[in-house]
C-alpha atoms as a PDB file:
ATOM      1  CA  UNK A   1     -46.821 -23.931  58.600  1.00  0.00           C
ATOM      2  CA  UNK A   2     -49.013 -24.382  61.520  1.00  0.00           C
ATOM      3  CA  UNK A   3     -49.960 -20.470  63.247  1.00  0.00           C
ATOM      4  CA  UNK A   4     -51.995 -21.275  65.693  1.00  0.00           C
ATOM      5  CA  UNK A   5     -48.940 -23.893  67.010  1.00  0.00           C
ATOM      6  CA  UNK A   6     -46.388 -21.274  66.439  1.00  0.00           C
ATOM      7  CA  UNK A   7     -48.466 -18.329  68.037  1.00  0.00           C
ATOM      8  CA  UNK A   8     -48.727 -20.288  71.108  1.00  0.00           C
ATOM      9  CA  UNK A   9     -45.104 -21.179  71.249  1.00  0.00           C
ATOM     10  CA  UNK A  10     -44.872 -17.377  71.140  1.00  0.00           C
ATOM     11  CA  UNK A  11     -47.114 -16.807  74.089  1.00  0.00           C
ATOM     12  CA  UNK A  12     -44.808 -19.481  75.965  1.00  0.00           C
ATOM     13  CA  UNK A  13     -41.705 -17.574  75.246  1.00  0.00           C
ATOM     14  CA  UNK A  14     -43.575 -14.050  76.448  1.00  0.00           C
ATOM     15  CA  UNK A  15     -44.410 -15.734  79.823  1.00  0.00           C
ATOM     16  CA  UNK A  16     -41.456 -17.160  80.272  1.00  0.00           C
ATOM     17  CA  UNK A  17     -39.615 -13.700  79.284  1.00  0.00           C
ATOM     18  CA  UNK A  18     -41.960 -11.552  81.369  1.00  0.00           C
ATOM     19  CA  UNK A  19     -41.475 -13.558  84.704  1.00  0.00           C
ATOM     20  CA  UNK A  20     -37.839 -13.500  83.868  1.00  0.00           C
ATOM     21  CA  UNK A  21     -37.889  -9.861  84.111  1.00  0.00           C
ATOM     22  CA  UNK A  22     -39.845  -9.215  87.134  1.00  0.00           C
ATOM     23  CA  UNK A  23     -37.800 -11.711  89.062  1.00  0.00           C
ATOM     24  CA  UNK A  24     -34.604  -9.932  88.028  1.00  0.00           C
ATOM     25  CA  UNK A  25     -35.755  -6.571  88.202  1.00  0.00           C
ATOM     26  CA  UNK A  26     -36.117  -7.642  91.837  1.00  0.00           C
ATOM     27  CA  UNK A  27     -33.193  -9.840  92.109  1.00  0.00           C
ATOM     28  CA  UNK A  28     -35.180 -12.997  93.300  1.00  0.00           C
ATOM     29  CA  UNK A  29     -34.650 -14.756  89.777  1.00  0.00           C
ATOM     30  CA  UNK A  30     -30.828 -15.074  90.758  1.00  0.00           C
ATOM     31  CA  UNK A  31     -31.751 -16.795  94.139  1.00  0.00           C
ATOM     32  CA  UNK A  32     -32.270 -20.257  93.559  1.00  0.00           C
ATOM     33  CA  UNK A  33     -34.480 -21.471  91.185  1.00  0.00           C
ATOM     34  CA  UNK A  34     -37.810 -19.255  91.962  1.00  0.00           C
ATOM     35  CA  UNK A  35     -40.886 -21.477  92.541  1.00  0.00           C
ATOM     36  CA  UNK A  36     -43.113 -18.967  89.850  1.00  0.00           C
ATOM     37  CA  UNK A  37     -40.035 -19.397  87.600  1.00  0.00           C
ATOM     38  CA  UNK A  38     -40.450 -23.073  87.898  1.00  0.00           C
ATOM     39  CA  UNK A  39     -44.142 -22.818  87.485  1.00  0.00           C
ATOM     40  CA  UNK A  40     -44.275 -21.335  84.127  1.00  0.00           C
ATOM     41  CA  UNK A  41     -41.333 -23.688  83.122  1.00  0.00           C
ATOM     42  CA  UNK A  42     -43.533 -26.729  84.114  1.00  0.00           C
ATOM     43  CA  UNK A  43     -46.649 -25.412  82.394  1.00  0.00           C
ATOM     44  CA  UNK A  44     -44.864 -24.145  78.988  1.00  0.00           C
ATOM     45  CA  UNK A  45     -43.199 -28.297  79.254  1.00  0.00           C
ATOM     46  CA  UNK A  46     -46.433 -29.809  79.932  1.00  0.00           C
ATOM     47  CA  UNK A  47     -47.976 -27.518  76.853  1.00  0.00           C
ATOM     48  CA  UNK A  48     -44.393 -28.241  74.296  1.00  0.00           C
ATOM     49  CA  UNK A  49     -45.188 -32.162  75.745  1.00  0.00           C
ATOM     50  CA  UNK A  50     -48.618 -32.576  74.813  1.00  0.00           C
ATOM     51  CA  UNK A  51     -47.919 -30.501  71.188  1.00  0.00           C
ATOM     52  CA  UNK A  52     -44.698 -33.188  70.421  1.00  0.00           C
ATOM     53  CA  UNK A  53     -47.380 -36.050  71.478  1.00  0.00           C
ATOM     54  CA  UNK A  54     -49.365 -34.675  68.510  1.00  0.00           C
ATOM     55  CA  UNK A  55     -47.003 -33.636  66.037  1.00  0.00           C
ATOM     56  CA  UNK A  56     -43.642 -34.702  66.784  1.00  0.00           C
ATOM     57  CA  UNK A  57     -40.757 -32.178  67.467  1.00  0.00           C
ATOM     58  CA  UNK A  58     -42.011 -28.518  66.211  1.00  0.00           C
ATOM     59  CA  UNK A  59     -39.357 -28.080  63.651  1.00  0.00           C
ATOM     60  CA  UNK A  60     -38.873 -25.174  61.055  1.00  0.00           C
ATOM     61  CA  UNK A  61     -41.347 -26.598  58.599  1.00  0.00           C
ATOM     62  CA  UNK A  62     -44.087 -26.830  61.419  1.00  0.00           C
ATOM     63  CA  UNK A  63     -43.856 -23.910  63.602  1.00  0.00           C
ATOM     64  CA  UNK A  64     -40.986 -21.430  61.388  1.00  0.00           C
ATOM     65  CA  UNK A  65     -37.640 -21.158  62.438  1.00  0.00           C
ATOM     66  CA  UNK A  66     -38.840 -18.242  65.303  1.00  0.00           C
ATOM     67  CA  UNK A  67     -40.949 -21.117  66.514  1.00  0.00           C
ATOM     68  CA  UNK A  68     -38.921 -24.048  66.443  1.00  0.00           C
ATOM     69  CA  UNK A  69     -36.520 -21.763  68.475  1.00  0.00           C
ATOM     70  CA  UNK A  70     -39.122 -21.036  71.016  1.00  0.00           C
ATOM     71  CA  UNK A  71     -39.829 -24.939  70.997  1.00  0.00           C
ATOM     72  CA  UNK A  72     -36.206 -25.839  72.236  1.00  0.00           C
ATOM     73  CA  UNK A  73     -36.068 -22.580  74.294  1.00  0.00           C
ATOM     74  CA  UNK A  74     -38.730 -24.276  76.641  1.00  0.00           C
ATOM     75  CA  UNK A  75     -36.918 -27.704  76.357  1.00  0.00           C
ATOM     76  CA  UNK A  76     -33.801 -26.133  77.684  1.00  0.00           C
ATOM     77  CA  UNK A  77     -36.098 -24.205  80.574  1.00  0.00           C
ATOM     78  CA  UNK A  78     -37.573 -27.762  81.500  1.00  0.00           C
ATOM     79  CA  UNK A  79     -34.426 -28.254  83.933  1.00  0.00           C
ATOM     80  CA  UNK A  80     -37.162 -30.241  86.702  1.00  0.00           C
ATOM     81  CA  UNK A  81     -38.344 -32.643  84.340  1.00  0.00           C
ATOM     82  CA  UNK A  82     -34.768 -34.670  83.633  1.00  0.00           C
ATOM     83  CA  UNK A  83     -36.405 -37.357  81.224  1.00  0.00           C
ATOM     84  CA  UNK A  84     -38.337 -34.899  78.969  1.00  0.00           C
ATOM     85  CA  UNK A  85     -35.154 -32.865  78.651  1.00  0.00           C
ATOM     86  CA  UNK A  86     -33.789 -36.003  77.310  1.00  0.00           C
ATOM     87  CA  UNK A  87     -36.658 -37.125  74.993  1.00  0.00           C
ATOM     88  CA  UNK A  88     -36.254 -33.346  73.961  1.00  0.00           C
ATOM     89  CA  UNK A  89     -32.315 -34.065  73.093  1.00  0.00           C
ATOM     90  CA  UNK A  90     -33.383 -36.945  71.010  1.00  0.00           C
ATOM     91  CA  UNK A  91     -35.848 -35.079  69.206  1.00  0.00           C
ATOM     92  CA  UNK A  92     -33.772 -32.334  68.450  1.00  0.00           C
ATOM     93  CA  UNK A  93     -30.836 -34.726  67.138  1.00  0.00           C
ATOM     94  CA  UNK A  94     -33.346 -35.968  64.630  1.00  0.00           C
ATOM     95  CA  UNK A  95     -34.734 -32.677  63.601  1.00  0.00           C
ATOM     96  CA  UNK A  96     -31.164 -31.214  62.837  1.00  0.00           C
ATOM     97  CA  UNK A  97     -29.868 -34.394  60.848  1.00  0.00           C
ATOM     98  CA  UNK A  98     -33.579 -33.410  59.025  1.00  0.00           C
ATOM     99  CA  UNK A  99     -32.611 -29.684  58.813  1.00  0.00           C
ATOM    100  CA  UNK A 100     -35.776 -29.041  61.062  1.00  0.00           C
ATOM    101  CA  UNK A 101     -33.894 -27.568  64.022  1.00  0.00           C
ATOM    102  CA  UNK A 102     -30.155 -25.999  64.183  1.00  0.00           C
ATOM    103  CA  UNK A 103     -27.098 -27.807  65.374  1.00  0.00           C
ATOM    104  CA  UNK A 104     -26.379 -25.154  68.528  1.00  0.00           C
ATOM    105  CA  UNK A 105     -29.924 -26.192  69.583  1.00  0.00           C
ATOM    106  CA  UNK A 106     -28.489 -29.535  70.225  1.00  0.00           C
ATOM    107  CA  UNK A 107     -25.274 -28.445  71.441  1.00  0.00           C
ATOM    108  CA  UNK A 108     -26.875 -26.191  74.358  1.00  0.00           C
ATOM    109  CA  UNK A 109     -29.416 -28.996  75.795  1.00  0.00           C
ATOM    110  CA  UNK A 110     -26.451 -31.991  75.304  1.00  0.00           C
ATOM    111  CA  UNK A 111     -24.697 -29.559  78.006  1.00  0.00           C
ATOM    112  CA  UNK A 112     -27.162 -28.446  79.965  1.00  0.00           C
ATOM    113  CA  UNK A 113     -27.835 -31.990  80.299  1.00  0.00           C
ATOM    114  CA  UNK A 114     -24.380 -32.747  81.046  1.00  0.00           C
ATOM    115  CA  UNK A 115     -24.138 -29.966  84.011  1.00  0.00           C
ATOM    116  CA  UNK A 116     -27.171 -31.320  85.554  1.00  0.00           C
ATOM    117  CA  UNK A 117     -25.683 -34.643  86.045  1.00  0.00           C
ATOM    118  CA  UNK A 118     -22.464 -33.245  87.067  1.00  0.00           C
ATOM    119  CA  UNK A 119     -20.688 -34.647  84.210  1.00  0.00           C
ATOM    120  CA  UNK A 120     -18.169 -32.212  81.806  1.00  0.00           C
ATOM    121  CA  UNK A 121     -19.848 -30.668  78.796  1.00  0.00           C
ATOM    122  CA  UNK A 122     -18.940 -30.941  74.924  1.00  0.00           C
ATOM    123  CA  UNK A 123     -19.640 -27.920  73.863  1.00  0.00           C
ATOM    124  CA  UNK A 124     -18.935 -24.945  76.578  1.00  0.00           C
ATOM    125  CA  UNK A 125     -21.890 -23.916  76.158  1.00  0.00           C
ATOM    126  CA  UNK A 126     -22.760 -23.909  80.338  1.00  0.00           C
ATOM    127  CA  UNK A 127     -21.204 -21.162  82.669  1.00  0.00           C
ATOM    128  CA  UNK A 128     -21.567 -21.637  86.488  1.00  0.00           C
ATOM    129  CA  UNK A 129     -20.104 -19.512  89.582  1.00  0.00           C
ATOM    130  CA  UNK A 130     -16.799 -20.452  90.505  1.00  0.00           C
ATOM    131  CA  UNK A 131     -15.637 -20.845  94.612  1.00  0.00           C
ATOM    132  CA  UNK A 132     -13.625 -17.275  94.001  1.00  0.00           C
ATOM    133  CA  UNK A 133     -16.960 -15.600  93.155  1.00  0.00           C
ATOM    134  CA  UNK A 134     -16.129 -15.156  89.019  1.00  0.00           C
ATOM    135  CA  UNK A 135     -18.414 -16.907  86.749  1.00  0.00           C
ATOM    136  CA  UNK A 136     -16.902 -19.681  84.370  1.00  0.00           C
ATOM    137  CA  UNK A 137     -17.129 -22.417  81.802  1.00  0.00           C
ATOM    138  CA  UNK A 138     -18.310 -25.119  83.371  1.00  0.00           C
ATOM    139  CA  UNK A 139     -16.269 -28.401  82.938  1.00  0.00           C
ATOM    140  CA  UNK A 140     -15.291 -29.606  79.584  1.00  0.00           C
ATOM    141  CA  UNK A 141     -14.993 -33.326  77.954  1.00  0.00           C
ATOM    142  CA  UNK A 142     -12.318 -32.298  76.369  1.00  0.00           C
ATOM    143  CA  UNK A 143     -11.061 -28.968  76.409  1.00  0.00           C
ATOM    144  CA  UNK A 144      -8.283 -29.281  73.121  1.00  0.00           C
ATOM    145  CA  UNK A 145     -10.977 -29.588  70.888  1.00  0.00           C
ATOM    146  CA  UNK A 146     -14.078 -27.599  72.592  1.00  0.00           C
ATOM    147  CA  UNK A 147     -13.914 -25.602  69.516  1.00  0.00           C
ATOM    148  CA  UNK A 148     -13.762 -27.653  66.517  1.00  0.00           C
ATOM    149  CA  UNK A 149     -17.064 -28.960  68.834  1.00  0.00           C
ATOM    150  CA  UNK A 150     -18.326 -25.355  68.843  1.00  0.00           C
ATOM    151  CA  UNK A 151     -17.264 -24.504  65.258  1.00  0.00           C
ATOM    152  CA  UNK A 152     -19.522 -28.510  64.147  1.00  0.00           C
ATOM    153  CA  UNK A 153     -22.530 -26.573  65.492  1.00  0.00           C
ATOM    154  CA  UNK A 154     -22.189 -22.801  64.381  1.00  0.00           C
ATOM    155  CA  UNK A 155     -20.706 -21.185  67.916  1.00  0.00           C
ATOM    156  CA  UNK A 156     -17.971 -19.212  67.973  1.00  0.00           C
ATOM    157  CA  UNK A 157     -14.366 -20.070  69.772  1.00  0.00           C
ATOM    158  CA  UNK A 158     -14.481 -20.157  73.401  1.00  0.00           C
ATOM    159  CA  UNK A 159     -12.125 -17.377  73.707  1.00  0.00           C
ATOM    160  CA  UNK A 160     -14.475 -14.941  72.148  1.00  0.00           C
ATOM    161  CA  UNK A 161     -17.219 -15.297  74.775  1.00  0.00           C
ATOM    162  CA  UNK A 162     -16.656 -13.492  78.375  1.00  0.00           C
ATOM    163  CA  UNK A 163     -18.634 -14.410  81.242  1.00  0.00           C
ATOM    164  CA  UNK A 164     -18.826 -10.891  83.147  1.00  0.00           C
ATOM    165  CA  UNK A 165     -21.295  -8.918  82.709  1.00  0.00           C
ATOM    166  CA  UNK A 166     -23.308  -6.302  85.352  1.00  0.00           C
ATOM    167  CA  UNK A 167     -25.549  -9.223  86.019  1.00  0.00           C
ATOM    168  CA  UNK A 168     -23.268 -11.755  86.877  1.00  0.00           C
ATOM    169  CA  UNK A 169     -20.910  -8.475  88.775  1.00  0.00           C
ATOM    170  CA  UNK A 170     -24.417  -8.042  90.813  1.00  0.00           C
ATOM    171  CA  UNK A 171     -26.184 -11.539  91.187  1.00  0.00           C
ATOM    172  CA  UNK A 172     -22.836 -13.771  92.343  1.00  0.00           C
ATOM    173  CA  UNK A 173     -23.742 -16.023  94.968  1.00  0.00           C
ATOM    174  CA  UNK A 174     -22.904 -14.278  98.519  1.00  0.00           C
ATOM    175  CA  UNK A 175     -22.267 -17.533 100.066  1.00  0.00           C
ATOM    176  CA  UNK A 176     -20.895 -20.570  97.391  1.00  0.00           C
ATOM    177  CA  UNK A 177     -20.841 -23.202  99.400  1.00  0.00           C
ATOM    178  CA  UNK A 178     -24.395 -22.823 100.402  1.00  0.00           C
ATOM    179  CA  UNK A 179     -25.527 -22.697  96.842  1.00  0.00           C
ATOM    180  CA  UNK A 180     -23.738 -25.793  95.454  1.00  0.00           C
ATOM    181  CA  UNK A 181     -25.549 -27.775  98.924  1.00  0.00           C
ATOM    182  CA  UNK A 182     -29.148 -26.438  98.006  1.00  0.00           C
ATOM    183  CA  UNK A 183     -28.205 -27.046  94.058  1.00  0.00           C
ATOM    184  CA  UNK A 184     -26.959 -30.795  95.308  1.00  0.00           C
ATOM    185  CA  UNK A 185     -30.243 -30.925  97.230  1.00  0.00           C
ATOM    186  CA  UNK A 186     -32.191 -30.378  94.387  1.00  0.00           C
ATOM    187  CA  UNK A 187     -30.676 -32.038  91.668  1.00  0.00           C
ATOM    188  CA  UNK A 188     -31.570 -35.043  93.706  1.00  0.00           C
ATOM    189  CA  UNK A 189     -34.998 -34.041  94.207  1.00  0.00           C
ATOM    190  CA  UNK A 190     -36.010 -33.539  90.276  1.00  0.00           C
ATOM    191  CA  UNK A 191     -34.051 -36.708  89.421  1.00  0.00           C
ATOM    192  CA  UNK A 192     -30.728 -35.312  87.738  1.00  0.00           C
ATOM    193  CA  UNK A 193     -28.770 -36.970  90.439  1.00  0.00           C
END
């Protein structure tokens, strides 16, 4: 195993965690996407970029399973960058047919891929404000079998997952119409549209 790989992988997921918090603590996180949120999403992309140059996808054998985690953590936190999220996805495929990264890795950036590019997800695995104010599964390819998809990559039914929580009760979106324009708007920007 490489430590000083997986130790900065670590440091990644710390930055990214830390900003997190401050932006929620003041509720600026749920606004948008926050430029400094951006920022350290960018940098820990350009950093997991240049290490995959090098070594290929950090997988379990590389970086630990704690590290390989963190190394598809900042792939699915690289939402400006739509072509390394999809080198990413093709990484990852490999490395869990090679046992070097788990399935619901996959499964999360297929669909966050998918609700970028405004086209239904596999898995279920992305939740987005609804018009009414409620938060919800985002669209699904194919809704009769969303589980048997879940249950392929280790992710429990649908049905056992609820969407409300304090944060969602306090961060909805006060005008929805507004949002889904600025997320249009920038969608196109980055590229996903």
């Amino acid at each position: 195993m490489n430590e000083q790989l997986r130790e900065k992988l670590l440091l990644m997921r710390a930055e990214d965690g830390r900003v997190r918090e401050e932006l929620a603590k003041t509720g600026e996180l749920f606004d948008g996407y926050h430029a400094e949120m951006e920022q350290v999403h960018l940098k820990n992309a350009r950093e997991l970029e240049e290490m995959i140059n090098e070594h290929g996808w950090l997988g379990k054998s590389l970086v630990g399973a704690g590290g390989a985690e963190v190394a598809w953590l900042v792939a699915q936190h690289a939402i400006s960058l739509p072509e390394f999220s999809h080198k990413c996805l093709r990484l990852i495929e490999k490395a869990v047919a090679e046992n070097e990264a788990d399935p619901y890795q996959f499964a999360y950036l297929y669909d966050r891929i998918c609700f970028f590019e405004n086209r239904p997800q596999k898995f279920g695995t992305q939740s987005d404000w609804n018009e009414d104010g409620k938060m919800e599964v985002w669209q699904l390819e194919d809704k009769a079998k969303v589980n048997e998809f879940r249950a392929e990559v280790g992710l429990k039914p649908l049905e056992s997952l609820t969407w409300e929580n304090a944060e969602t009760r306090e961060n909805k979106p006060e005008d929805w119409r507004t949002r889904q324009i600025d997320f249009e708007a920038w969608a196109k920007k980055v590229g996903w549209r």
